[in-house]
Protein backbone atom coordinates (compact mmCIF):
# COMPACT_ATOMS: atom_id res chain seq x y z
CA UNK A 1 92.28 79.97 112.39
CA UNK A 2 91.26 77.56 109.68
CA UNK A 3 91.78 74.56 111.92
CA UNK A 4 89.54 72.22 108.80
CA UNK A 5 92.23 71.55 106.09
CA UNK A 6 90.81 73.66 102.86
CA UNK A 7 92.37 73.30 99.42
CA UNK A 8 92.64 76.20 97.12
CA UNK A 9 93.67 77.11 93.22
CA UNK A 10 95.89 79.46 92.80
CA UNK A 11 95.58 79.80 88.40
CA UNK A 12 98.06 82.73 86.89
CA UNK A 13 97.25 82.79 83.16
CA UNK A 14 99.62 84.74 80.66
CA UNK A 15 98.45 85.71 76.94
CA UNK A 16 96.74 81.91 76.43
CA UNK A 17 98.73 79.65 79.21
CA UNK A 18 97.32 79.12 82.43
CA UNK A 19 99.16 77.39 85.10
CA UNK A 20 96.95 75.71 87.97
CA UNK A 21 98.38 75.01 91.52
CA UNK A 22 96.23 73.29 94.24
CA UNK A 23 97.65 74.55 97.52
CA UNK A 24 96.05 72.67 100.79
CA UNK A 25 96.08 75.11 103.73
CA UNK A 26 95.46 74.07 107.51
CA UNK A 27 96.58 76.34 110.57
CA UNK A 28 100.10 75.80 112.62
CA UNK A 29 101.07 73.31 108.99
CA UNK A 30 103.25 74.23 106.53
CA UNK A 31 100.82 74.82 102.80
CA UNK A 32 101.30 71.74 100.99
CA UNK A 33 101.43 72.03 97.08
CA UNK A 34 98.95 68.89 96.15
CA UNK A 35 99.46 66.84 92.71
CA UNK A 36 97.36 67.69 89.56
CA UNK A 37 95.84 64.19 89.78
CA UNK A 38 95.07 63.68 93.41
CA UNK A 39 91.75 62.48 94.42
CA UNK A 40 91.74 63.88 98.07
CA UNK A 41 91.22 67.30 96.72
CA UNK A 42 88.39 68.95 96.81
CA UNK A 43 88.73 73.09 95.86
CA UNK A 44 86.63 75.53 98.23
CA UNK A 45 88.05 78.68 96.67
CA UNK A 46 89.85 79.20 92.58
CA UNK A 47 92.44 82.48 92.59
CA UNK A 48 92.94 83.70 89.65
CA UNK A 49 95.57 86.77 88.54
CA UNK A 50 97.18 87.31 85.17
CA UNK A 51 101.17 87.10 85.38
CA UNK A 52 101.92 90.85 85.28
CA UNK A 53 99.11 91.65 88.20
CA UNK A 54 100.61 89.04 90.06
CA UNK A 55 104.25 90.09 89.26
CA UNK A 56 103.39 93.90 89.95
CA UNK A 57 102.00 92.63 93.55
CA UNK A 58 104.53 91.37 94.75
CA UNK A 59 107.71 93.38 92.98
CA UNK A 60 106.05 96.58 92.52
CA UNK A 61 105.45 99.47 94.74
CA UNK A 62 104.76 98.88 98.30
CA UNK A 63 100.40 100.11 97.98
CA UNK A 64 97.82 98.46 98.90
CA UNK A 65 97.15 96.50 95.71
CA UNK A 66 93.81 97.38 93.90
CA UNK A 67 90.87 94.77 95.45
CA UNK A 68 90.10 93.46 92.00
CA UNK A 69 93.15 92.66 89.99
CA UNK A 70 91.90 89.04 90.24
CA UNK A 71 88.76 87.00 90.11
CA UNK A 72 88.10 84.45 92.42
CA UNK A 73 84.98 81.91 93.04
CA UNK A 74 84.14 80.95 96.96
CA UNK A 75 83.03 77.51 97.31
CA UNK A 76 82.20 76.59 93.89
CA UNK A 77 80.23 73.24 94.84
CA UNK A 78 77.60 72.39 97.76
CA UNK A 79 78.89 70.82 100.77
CA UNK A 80 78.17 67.62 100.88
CA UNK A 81 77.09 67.72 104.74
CA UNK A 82 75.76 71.45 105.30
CA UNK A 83 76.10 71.04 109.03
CA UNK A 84 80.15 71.54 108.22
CA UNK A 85 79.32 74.51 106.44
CA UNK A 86 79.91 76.59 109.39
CA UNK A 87 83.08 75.10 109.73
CA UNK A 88 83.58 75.49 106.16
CA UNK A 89 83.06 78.95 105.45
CA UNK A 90 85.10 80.14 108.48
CA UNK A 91 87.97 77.74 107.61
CA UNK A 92 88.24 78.99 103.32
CA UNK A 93 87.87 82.41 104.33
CA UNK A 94 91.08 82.72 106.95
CA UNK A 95 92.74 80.52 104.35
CA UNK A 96 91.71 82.53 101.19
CA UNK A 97 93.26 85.50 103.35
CA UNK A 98 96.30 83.40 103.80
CA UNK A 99 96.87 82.88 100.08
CA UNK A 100 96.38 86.55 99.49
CA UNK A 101 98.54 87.53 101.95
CA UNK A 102 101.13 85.31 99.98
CA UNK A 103 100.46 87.16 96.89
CA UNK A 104 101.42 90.86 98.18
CA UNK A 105 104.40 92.82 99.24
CA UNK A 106 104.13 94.06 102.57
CA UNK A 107 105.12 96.90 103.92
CA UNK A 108 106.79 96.76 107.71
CA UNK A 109 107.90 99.33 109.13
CA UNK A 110 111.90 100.04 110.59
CA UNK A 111 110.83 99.98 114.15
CA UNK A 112 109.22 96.04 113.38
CA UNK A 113 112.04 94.90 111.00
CA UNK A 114 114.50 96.08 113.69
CA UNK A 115 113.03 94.21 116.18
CA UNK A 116 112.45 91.30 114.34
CA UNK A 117 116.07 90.96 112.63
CA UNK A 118 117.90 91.76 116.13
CA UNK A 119 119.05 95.07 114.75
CA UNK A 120 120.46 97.92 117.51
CA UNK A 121 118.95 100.96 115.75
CA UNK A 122 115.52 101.57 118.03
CA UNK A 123 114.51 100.58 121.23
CA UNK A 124 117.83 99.31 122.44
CA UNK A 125 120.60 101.98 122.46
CA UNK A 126 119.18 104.14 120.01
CA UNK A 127 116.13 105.06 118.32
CA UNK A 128 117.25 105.65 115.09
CA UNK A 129 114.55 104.43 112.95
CA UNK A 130 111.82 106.95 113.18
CA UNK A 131 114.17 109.14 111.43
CA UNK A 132 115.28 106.49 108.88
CA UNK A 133 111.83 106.51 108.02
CA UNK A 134 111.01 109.97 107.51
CA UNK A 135 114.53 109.94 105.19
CA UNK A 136 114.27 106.96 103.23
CA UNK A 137 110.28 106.31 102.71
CA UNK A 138 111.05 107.52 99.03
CA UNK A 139 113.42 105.38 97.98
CA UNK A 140 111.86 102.14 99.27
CA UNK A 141 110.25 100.95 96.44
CA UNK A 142 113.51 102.03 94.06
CA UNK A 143 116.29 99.69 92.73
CA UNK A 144 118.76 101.32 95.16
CA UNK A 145 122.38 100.84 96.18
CA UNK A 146 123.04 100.88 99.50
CA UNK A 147 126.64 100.51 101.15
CA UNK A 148 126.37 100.17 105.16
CA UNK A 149 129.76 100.20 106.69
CA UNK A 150 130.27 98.18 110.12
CA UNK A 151 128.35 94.76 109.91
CA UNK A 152 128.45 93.65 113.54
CA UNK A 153 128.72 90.81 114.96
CA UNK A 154 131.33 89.57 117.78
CA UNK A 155 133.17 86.43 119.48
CA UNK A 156 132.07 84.36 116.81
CA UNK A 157 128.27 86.02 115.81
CA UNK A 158 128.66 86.57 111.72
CA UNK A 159 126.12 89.84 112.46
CA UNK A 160 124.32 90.80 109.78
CA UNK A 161 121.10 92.09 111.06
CA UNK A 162 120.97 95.53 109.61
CA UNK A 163 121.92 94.80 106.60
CA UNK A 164 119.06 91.64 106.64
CA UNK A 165 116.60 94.73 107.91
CA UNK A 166 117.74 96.76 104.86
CA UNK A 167 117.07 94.20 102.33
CA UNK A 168 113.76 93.39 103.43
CA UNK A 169 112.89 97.38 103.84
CA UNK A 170 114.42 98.35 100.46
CA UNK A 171 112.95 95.41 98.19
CA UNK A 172 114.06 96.01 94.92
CA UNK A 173 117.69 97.07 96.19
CA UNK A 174 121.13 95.56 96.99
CA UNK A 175 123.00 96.13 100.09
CA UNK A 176 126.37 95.63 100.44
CA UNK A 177 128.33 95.47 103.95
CA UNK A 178 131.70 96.43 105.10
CA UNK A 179 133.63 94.48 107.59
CA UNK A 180 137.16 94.45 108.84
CA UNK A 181 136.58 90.93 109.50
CA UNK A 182 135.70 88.33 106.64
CA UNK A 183 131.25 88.04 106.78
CA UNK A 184 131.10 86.50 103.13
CA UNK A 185 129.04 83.47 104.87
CA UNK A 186 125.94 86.56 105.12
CA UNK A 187 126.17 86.37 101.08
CA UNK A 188 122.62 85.65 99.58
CA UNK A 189 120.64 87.73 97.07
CA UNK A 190 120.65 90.95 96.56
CA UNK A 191 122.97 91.13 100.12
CA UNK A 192 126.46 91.47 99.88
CA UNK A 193 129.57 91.66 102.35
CA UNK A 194 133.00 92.99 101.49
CA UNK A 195 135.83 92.90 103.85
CA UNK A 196 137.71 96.00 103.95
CA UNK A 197 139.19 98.87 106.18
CA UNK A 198 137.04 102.20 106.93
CA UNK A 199 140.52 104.03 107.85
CA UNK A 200 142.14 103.08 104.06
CA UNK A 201 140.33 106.01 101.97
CA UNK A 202 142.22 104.09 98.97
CA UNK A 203 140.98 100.99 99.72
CA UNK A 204 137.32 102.93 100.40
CA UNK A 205 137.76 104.74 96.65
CA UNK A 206 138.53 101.47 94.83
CA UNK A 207 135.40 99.52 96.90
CA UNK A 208 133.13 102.47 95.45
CA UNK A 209 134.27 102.30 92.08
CA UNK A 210 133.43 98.44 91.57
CA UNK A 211 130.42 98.80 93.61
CA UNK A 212 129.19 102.32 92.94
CA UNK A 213 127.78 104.63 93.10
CA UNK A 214 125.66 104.08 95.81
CA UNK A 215 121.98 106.30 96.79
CA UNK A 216 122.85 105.48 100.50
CA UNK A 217 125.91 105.51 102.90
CA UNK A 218 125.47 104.19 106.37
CA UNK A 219 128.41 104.92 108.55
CA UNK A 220 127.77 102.84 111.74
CA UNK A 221 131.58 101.76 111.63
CA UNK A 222 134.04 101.99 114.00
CA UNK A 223 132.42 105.83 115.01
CA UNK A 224 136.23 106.68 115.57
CA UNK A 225 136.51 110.09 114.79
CA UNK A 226 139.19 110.09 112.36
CA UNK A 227 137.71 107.25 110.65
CA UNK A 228 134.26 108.95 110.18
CA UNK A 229 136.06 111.81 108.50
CA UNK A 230 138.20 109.49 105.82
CA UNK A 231 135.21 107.42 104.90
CA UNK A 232 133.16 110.64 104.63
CA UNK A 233 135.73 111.99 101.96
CA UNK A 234 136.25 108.94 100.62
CA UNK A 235 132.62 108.17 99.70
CA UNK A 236 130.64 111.20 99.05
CA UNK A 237 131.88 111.78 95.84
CA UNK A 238 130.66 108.27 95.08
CA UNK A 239 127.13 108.99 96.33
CA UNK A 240 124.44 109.61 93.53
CA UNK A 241 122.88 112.85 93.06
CA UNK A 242 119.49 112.76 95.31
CA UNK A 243 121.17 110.43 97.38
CA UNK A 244 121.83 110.35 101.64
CA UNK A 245 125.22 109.87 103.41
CA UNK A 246 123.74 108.96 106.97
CA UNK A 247 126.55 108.95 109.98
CA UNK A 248 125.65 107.16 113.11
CA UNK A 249 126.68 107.49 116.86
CA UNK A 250 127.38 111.32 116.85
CA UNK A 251 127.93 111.27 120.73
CA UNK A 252 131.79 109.74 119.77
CA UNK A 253 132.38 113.62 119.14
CA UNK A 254 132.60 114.08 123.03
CA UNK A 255 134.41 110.97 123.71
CA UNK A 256 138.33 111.41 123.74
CA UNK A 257 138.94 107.92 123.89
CA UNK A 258 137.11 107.72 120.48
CA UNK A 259 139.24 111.07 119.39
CA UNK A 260 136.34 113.17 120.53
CA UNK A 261 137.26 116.37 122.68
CA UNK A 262 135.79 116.66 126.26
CA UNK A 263 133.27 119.21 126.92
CA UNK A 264 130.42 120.83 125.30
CA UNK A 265 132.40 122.21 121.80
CA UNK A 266 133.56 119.94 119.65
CA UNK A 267 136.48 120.01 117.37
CA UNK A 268 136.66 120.59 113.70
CA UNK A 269 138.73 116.80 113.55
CA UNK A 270 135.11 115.36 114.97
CA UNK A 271 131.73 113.52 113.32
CA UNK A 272 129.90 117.36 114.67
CA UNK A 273 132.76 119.20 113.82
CA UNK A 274 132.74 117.91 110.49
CA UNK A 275 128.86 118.43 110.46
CA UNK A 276 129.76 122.04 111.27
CA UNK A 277 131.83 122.48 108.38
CA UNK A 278 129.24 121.17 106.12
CA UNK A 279 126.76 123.78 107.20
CA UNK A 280 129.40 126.51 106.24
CA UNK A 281 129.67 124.49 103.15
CA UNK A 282 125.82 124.61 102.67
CA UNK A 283 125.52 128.38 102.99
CA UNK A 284 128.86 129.39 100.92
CA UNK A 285 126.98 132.02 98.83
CA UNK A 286 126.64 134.10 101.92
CA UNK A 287 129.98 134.86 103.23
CA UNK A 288 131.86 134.23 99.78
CA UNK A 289 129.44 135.20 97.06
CA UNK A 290 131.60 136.02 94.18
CA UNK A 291 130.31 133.77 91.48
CA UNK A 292 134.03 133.26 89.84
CA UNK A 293 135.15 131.56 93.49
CA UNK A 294 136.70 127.87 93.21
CA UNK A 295 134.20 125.60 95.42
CA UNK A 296 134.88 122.82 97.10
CA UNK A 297 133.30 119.59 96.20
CA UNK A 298 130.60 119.66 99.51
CA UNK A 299 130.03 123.47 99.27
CA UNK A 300 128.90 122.44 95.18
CA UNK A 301 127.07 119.44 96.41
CA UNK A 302 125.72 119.52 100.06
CA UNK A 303 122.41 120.58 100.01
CA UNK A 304 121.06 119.61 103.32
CA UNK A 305 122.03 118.41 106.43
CA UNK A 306 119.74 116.85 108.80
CA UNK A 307 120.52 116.44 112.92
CA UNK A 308 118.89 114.50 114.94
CA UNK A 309 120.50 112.94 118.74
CA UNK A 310 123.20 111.24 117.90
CA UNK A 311 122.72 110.42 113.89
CA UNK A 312 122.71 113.03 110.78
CA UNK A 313 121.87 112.78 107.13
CA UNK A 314 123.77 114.49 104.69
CA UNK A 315 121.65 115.24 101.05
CA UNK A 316 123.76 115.25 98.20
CA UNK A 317 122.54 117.38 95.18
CA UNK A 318 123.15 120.51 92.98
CA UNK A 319 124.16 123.27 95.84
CA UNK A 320 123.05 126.11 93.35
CA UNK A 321 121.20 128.55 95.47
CA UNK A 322 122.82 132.49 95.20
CA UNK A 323 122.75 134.85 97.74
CA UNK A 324 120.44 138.19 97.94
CA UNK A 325 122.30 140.33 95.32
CA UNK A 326 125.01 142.26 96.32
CA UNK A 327 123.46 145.68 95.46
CA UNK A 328 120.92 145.63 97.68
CA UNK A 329 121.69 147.82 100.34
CA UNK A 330 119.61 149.78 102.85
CA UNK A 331 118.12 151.96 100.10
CA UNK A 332 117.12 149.19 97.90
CA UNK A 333 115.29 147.54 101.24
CA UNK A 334 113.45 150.75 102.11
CA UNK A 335 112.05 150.46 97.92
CA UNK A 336 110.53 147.26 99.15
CA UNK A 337 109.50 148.56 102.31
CA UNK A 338 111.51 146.92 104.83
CA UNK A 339 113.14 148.51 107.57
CA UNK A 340 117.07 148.27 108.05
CA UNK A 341 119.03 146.35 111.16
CA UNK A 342 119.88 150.09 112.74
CA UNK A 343 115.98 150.94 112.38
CA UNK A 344 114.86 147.86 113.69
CA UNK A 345 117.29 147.30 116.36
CA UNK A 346 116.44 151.36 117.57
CA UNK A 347 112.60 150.40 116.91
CA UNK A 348 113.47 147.58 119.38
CA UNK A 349 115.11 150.06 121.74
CA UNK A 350 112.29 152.46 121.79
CA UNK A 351 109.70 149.64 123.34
């Protein structure tokens, strides 16, 4: 903790310009910006970074910045009373950290930013980020577009927090919310709310059209059944090839009050029922593989679909993948040395 007030110059030069700023640091103050002129300084440590190194630290891709993209000199003069040198060198080094720290992206993980922005999706009802991780680590340093519908927030609360989490994770995208209710007052930067109704697939179409396309939809809406099926249709067209269409709160399936069916098999009118279909969607080319066969939009574009407890990601791509050609039948397979199902299932027989 640099307890000892220590002044520093942060200098960013571009082509022949350099700009010098004297910042004076001193733990549990705000970092006061000092005037060019003023006579209390006195500079234990000189920063200095060209514009673009500077600009790539803190805008470009979330790495651990290369040590020596800027030059720096530690206490350029002598102390004038060496028994505060101690003192001295402890106090510019925490602050020189401080400063650098200031000059480089971070990189917190979903668990941290959930916690910190008072978002539900781990360690509370769910734990939802782990996977949001392994999903979305490469698209965090992209210019993304990411729609979340269902912005939270009750008896007065504006909500908010995911979509506050999302901005910070994705750092070079925009998020945009959806709310029945009216959240403008969440507006800032690169964070946007939109009032509208999950259940109008209309009023979902025309939202995606001015906003559009998106890389990622987050359905952690209403979770009514019916309503995660009309949003679904509604906006996967409008989803970007490469992109994820993530629904949340898969247990509504079993829930009739939610339109879920009681029991352990769902219905094809539920979240998993419609997660069903998509994996019948996914493997098309085996049970209809003539190639002159009208597809559907999802069996042409579904190319994964990822379960976890109670959330799924849907990849959106180029479903293209054939089927093992039609000719091969149990002669072909004994060519390549393979047994058929009647030999292996009397070979299993036999043991």
């Amino acid at each position: 903790m640099n307890t000892t007030p220590v002044d520093i110059a942060l200098e960013v030069t571009h082509e022949q310009e350099l700009r010098r700023t004297v910042l004076r640091m001193a733990a549990g103050e705000p970092i006061r910006v000092l005037d060019a002129d003023d006579p209390t300084a006195v500079v234990r440590r000189h920063f200095r970074f060209s514009l673009t190194d500077l600009v790539r630290r803190l805008y470009g891709p979330l790495q651990k910045p290369h040590s020596r993209d800027f030059t720096d000199v530690f206490l350029p003069e002598r102390p004038a009373d060496l028994t505060e040198l101690p003192q001295i060198l402890q106090a510019t080094h925490q602050a020189g950290g401080t400063l650098l720290s200031g000059c480089t992206s971070d990189a917190p993980g979903l668990g941290a930013l959930s916690v910190a922005y008072g978002s539900d999706k781990w360690a509370s009802f769910h734990w939802y980020t782990q996977h949001y991780e392994h999903h979305f680590a490469r698209y965090r340093d992209r210019p993304v577009r990411i729609l979340e519908i269902g912005i939270g927030g009750y008896a007065g609360d504006l909500g908010g927090p995911s979509l506050k989490m999302w901005k910070r994770y994705f750092h070079r995208g925009l998020v945009f919310g959806l709310d029945l209710f009216d959240k403008s007052a969440l507006n800032q930067p690169r964070l946007t709310a939109l009032t509208g109704d999950q259940g109008d697939a209309a009023g979902l179409r025309e939202l995606a059209e001015r906003y559009g396309p998106f890389d990622i939809v987050i359905d952690d809406g209403s979770h009514e059944n019916e309503h995660v099926r009309i949003s679904f249709d509604a906006l996967f067209p409008y989803v970007r090839p490469g992109g994820l269409y993530v629904i949340e709160d898969l247990q509504t399936a079993y829930w009739p009050r939610f339109g879920g069916t009681a029991g352990a098999e769902t219905a094809p009118d539920t979240s998993v029922g419609l997660l069903k279909r998509l994996l019948d969607d996914l493997h098309h080319a085996e049970y209809d593989p003539k190639p002159d066969t009208p597809r559907t939009a999802t069996q042409e574009q579904v190319i994964g679909v990822h379960t976890y407890h109670n959330i799924a990601f849907v990849e959106k791509g180029v479903n293209g993948e054939s089927s093992i050609p039609a000719w091969m039948d149990d002669e072909a397979w004994k060519a390549l040395g393979a047994i058929t199902p009647e030999e292996g299932r009397e070979l299993g027989a036999s043991r």
